[in-house]
C-alpha atoms as a PDB file:
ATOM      1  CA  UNK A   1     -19.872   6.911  -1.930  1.00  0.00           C
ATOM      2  CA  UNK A   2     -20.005   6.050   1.670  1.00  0.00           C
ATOM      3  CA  UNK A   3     -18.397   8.408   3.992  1.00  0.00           C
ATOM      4  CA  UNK A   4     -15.253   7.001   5.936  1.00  0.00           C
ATOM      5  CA  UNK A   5     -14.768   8.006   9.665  1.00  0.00           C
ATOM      6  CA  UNK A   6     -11.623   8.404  10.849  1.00  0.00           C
ATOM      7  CA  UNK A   7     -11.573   5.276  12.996  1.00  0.00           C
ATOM      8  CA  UNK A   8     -12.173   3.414   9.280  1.00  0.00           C
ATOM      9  CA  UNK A   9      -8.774   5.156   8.125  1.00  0.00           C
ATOM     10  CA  UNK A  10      -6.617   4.221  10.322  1.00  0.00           C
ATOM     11  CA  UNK A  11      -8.288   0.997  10.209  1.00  0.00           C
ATOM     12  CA  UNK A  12      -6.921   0.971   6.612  1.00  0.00           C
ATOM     13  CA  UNK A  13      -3.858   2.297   7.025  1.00  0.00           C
ATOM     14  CA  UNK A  14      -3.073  -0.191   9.703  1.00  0.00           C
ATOM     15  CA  UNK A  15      -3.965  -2.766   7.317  1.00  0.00           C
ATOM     16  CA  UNK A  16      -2.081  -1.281   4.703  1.00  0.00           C
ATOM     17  CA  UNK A  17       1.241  -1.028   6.875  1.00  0.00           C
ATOM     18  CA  UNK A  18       0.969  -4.889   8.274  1.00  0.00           C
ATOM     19  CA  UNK A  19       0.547  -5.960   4.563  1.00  0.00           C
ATOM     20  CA  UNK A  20       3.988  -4.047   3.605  1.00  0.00           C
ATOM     21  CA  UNK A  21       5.930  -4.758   6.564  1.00  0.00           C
ATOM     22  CA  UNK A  22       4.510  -8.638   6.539  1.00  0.00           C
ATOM     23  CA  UNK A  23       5.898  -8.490   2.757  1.00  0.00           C
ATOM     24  CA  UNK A  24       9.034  -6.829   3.291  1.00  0.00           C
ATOM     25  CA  UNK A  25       9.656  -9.634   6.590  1.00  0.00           C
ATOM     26  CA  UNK A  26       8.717 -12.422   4.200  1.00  0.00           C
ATOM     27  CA  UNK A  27      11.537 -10.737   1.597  1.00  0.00           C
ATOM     28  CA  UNK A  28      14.040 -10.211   4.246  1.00  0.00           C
ATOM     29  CA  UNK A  29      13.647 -14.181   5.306  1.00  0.00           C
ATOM     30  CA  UNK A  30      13.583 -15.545   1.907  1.00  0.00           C
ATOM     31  CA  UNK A  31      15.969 -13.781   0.511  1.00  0.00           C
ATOM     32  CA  UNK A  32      19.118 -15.562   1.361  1.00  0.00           C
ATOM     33  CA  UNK A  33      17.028 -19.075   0.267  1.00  0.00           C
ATOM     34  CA  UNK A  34      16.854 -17.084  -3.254  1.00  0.00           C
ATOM     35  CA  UNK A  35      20.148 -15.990  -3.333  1.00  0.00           C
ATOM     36  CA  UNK A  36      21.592 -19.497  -2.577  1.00  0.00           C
ATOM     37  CA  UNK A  37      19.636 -20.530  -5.840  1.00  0.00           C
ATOM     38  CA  UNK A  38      20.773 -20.940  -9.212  1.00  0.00           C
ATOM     39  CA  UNK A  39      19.905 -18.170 -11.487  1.00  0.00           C
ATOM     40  CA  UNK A  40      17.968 -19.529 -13.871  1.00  0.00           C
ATOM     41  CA  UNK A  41      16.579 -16.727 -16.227  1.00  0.00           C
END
């Protein structure tokens, strides 16, 4: 297993982070489209 360096973490972790917040921006924006929707179950 190939040793990380710490510049590789918070490489991650910034990856990480932009993936949630870019996901919880998309929800946040859509959300009111979805809502205006019909339920249909």
């Amino acid at each position: 297993m190939p040793h990380l360096s710490p510049l590789n973490w918070t490489l991650i972790y910034f990856i990480i982070w932009s993936l949630i917040l870019s996901n919880m921006i998309s929800l946040e924006t859509f959300n009111p489209i979805l809502m205006k929707l019909p339920n249909k179950d």
